[in-house]
Protein backbone atom coordinates (compact mmCIF):
# COMPACT_ATOMS: atom_id res chain seq x y z
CA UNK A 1 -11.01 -80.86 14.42
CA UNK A 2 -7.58 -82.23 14.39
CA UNK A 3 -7.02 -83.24 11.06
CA UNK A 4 -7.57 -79.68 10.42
CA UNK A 5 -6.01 -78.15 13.22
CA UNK A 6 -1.91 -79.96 12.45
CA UNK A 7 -2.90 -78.57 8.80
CA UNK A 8 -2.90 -74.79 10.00
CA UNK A 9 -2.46 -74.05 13.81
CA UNK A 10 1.16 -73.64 13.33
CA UNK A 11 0.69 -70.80 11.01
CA UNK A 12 -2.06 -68.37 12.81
CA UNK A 13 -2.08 -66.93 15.79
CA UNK A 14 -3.06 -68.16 19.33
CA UNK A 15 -6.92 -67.70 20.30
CA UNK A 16 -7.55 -66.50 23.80
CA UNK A 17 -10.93 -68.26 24.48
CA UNK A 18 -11.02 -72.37 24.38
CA UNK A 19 -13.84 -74.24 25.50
CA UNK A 20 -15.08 -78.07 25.35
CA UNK A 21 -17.74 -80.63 25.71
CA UNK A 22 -21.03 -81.79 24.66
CA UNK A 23 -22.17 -82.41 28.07
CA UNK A 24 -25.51 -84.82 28.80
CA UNK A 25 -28.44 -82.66 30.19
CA UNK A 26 -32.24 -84.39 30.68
CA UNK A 27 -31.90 -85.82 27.48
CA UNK A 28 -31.06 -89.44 26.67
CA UNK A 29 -27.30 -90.40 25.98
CA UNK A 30 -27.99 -90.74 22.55
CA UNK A 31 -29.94 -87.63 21.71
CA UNK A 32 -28.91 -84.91 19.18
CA UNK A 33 -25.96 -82.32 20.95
CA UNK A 34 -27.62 -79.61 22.55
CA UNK A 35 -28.74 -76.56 21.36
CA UNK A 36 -27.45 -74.09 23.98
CA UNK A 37 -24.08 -74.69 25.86
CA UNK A 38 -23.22 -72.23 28.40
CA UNK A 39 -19.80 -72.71 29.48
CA UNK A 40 -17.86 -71.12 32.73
CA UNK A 41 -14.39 -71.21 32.57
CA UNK A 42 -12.33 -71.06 35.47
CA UNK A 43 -8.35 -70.20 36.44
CA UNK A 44 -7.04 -71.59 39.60
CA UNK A 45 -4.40 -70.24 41.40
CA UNK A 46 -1.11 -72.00 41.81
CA UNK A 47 -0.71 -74.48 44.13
CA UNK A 48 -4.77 -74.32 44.49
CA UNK A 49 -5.58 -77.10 41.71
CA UNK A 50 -5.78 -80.83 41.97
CA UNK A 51 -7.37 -82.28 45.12
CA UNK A 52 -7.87 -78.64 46.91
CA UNK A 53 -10.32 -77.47 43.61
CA UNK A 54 -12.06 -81.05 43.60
CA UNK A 55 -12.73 -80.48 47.22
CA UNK A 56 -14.11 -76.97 46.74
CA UNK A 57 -16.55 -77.82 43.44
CA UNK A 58 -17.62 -81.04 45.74
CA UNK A 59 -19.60 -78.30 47.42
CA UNK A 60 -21.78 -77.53 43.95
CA UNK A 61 -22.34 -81.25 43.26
CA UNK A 62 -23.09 -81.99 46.65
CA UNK A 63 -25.48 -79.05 46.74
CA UNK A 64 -27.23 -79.91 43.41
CA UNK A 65 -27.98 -83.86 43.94
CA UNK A 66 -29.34 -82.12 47.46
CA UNK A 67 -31.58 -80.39 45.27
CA UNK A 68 -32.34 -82.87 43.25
CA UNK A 69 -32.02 -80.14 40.48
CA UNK A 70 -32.51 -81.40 36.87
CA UNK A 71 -30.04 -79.42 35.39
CA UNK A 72 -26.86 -80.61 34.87
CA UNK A 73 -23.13 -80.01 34.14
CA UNK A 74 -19.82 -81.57 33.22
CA UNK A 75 -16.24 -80.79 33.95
CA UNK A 76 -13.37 -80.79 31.92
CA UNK A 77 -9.38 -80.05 33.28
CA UNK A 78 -6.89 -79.04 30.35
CA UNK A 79 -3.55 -81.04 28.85
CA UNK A 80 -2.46 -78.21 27.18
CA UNK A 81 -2.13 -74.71 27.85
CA UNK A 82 -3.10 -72.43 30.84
CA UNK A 83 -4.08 -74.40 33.63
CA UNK A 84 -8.19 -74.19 33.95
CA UNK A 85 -11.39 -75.94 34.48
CA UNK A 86 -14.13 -76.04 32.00
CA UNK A 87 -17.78 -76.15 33.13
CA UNK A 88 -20.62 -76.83 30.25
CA UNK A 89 -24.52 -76.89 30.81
CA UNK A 90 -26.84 -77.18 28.23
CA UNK A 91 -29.92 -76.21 27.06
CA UNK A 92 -32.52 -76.21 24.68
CA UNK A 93 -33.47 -72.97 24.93
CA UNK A 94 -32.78 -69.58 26.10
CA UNK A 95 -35.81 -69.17 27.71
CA UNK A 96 -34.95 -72.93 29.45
CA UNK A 97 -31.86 -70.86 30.45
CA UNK A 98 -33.36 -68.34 32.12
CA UNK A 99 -36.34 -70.60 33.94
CA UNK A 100 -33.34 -72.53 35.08
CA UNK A 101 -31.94 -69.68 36.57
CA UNK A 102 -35.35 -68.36 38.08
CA UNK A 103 -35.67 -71.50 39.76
CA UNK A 104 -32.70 -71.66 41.38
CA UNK A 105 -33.47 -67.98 42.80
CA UNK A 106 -36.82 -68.54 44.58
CA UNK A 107 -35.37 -72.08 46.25
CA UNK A 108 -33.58 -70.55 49.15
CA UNK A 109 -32.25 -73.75 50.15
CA UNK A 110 -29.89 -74.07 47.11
CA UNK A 111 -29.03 -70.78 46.74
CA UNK A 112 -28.07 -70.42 50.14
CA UNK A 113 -25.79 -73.21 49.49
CA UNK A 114 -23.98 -72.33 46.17
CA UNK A 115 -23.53 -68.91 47.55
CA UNK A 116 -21.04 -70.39 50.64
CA UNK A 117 -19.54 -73.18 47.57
CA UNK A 118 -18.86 -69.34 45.66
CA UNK A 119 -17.16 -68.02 48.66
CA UNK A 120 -14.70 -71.19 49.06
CA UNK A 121 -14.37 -71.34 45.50
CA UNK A 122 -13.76 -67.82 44.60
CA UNK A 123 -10.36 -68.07 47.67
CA UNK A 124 -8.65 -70.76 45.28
CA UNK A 125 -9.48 -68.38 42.11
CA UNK A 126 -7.31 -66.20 39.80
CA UNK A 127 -10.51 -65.39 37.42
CA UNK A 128 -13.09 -66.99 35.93
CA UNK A 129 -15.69 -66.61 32.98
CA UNK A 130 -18.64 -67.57 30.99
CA UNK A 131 -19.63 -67.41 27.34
CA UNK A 132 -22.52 -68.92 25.40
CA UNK A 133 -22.52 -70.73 22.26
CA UNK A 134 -25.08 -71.94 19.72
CA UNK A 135 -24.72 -75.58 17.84
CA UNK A 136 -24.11 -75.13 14.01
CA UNK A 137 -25.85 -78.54 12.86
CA UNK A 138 -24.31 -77.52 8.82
CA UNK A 139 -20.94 -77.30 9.92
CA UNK A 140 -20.94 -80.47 12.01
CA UNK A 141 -20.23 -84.17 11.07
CA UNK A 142 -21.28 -87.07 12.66
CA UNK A 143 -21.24 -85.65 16.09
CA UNK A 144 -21.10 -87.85 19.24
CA UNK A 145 -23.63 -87.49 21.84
CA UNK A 146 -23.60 -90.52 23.85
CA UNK A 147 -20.43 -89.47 25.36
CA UNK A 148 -20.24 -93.18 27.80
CA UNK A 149 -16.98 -94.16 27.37
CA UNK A 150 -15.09 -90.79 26.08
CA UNK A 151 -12.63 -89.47 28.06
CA UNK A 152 -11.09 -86.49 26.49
CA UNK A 153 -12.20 -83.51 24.70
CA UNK A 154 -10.53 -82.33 21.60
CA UNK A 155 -10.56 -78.75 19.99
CA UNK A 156 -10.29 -76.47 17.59
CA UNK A 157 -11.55 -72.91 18.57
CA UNK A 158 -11.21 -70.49 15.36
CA UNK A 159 -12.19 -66.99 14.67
CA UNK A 160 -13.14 -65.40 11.65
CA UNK A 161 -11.85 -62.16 10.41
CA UNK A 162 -14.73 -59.60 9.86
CA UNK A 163 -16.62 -59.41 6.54
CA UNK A 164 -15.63 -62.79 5.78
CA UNK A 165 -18.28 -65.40 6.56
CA UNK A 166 -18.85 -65.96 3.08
CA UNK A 167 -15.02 -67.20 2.75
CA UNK A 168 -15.77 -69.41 6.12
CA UNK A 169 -18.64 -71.31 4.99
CA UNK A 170 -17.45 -72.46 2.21
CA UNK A 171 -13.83 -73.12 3.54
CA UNK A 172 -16.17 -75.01 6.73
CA UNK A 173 -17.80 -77.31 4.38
CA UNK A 174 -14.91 -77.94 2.21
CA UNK A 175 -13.48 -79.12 5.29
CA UNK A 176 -16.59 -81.34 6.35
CA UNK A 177 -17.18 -82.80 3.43
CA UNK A 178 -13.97 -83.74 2.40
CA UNK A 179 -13.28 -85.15 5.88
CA UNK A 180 -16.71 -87.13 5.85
CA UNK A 181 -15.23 -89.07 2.81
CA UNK A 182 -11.86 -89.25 3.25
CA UNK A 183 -12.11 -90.08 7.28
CA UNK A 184 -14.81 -92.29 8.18
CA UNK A 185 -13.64 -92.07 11.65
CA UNK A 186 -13.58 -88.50 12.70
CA UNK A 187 -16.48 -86.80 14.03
CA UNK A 188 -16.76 -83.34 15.64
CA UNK A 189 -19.97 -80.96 16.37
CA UNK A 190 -19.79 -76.96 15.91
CA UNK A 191 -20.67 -74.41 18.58
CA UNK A 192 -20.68 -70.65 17.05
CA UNK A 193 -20.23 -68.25 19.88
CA UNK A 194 -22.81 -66.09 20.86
CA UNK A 195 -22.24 -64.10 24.10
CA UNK A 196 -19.15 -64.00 26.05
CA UNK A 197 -16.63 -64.16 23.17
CA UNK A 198 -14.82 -62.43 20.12
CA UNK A 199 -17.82 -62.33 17.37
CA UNK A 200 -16.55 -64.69 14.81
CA UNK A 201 -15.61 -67.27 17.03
CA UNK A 202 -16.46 -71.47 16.52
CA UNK A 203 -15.71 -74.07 18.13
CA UNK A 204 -14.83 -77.75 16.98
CA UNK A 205 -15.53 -80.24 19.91
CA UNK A 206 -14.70 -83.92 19.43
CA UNK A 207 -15.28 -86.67 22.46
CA UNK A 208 -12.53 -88.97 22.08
CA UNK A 209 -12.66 -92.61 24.08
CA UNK A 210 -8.67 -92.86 24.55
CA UNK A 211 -5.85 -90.79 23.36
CA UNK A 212 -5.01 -93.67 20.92
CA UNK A 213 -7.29 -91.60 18.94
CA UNK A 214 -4.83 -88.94 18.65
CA UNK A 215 -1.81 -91.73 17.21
CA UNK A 216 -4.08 -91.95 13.93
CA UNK A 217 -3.62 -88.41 12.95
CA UNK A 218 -0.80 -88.69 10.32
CA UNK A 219 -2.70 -90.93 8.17
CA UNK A 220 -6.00 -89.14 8.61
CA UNK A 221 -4.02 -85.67 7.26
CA UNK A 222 -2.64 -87.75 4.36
CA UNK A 223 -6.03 -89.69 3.44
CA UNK A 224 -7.81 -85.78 3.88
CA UNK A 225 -5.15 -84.40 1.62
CA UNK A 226 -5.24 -87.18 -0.99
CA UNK A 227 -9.33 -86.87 -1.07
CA UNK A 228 -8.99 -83.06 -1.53
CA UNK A 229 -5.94 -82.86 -4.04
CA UNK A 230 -3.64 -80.39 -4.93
CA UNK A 231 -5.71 -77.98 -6.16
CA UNK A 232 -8.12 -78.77 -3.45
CA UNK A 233 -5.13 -78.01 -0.84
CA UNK A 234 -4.23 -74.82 -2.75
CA UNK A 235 -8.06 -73.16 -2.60
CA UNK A 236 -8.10 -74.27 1.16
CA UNK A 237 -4.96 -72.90 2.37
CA UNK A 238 -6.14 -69.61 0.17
CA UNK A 239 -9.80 -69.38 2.31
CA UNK A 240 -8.06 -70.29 5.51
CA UNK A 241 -5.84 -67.19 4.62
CA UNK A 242 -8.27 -64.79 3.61
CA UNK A 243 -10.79 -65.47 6.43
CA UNK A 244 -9.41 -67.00 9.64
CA UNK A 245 -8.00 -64.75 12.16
CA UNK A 246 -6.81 -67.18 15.11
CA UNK A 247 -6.88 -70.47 15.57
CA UNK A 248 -6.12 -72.65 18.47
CA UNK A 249 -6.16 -76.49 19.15
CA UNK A 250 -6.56 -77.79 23.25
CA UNK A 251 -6.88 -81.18 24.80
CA UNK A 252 -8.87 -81.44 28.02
CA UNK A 253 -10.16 -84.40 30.34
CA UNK A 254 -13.02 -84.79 32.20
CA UNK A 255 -13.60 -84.94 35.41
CA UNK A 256 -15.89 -86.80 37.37
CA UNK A 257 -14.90 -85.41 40.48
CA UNK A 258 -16.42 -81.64 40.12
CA UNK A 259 -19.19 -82.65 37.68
CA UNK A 260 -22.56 -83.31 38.19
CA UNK A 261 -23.54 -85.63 35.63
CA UNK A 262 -27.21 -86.93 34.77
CA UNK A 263 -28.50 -90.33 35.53
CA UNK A 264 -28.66 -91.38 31.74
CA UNK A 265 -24.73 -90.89 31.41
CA UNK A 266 -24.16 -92.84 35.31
CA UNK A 267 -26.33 -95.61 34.19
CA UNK A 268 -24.21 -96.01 30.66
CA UNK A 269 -20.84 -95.33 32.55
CA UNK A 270 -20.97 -95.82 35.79
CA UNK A 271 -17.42 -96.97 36.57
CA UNK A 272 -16.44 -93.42 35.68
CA UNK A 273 -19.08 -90.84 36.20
CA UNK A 274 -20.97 -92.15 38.96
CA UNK A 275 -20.29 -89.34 42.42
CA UNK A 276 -17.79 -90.43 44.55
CA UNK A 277 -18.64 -89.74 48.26
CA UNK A 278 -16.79 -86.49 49.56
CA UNK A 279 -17.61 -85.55 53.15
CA UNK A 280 -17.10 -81.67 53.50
CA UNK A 281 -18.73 -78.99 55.31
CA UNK A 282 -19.41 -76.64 52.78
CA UNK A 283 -22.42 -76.37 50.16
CA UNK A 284 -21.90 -76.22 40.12
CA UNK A 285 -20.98 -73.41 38.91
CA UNK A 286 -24.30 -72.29 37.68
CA UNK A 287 -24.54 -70.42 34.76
CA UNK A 288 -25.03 -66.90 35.56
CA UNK A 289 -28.53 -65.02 34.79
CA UNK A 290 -28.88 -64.27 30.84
């Protein structure tokens, strides 16, 4: 949330986990966000990003469309910070999560094949990891997703200090519901961690069609301060205080390259999601068994 984020990341310290997306499963482009989003994030080592990691998650895609498996995933390649990849699949469920993942077990075909993309993967690797997060529908505001035509991901990733989710929620809606009048524009949805992370933790993710989005952020902090007042200002800055522990703001991209995107989101967007042909020998990063 980035009117929120230039208010206070400069203050708090920096958050270790960042993830992004509202990626496109079987539903529509302009269904609700997803329940379930199971991210993997990977490291690559240096010198082993760019064209050698497209090459290598080719493998995945290529595997997948193979497969003609239903479920799918984006990609997303940080701006800022650390150099990594993002990977998001969704779901509706857990248990769709773990059918998913049963599935993919008994069709020796596919597995077969993702285990050799792991092996070539894993070589251009310094780490990688997965976490799971739950949409917060309360906390979110007018939240994209019918991502055709986005092209970066924005975030805030905050954590909460123990004992204080009281604090939070009402310092989270202060924040949406001044924003929702004072900035029309803006639009983000929430993701509260629930495996994989700090307890505590949520995520802001916005879709954003062109980083000219980004230019209008000094007069969307002055319209959100004006619409919330001094006083207003004063009681936020005291909650933010009293109940955030980090907070951390990331851009990211995606990237058609090493995602496997659904048919809805091609058909919408071709021009940038459809597969581009990559002839390789070896056989996404599916989410590991819950």
């Amino acid at each position: 949330m980035k009117v929120i984020s230039r208010l206070f990341v400069g203050s708090l310290l920096t958050f270790s986990f960042v993830a992004a997306a509202l990626p496109q499963n079987q539903a529509p482009t302009g269904s609700a966000p997803p329940r379930l989003l199971v991210i993997t994030r990977e490291f690559v080592k240096p010198g082993k990003a760019g064209a050698a990691h497209e090459k290598a998650e080719a493998a995945y895609v290529q595997a997948m469309a193979r497969a003609k498996w239903p479920t799918h995933y984006l990609a997303a390649q940080s701006l800022s910070g650390k150099p990594r990849v993002l990977f998001l699949t969704n779901y509706d469920s857990f248990e769709a999560w773990e059918k998913d993942v049963q599935a993919q077990d008994k069709n020796a075909l596919l597995s077969a094949a993702l285990d050799r993309a792991n092996e070539a993967d894993g070589a251009l690797l310094d780490s990688n990891e997965q976490a799971v997060f739950l949409y917060n529908p309360d906390l979110s505001l007018r939240p994209l997703s019918n991502l055709a035509g986005t092209r970066y991901l924005d975030i805030w990733a905050v954590r909460i200090k123990p004992g204080h989710d009281k604090d939070w929620d009402e310092l989270a809606k202060m924040i949406r519901n001044t924003t929702e009048k004072a900035v029309p524009e803006e639009h983000w949805a929430v993701y509260a961690g629930m495996y994989g992370m700090p307890n505590g933790t949520y995520l802001y993710l916005t879709a954003r069609k062109s980083a000219a989005e980004l230019d209008r952020g000094p007069m969307e902090d002055k319209a959100f301060e004006a619409a919330l007042g001094e006083d207003g200002m004063k009681k936020m800055n005291e909650l933010f205080a009293a109940c955030v522990e980090t907070s951390e703001s990331q851009i990211l991209s995606f990237s058609p390259a090493m995602s496997y995107p659904p048919e809805s989101l091609i058909k919408a967007d071709g021009d940038f999601w459809k597969p581009k042909q990559v002839t390789m020998s070896a056989e996404k990063k599916t989410p590991a068994q819950p």
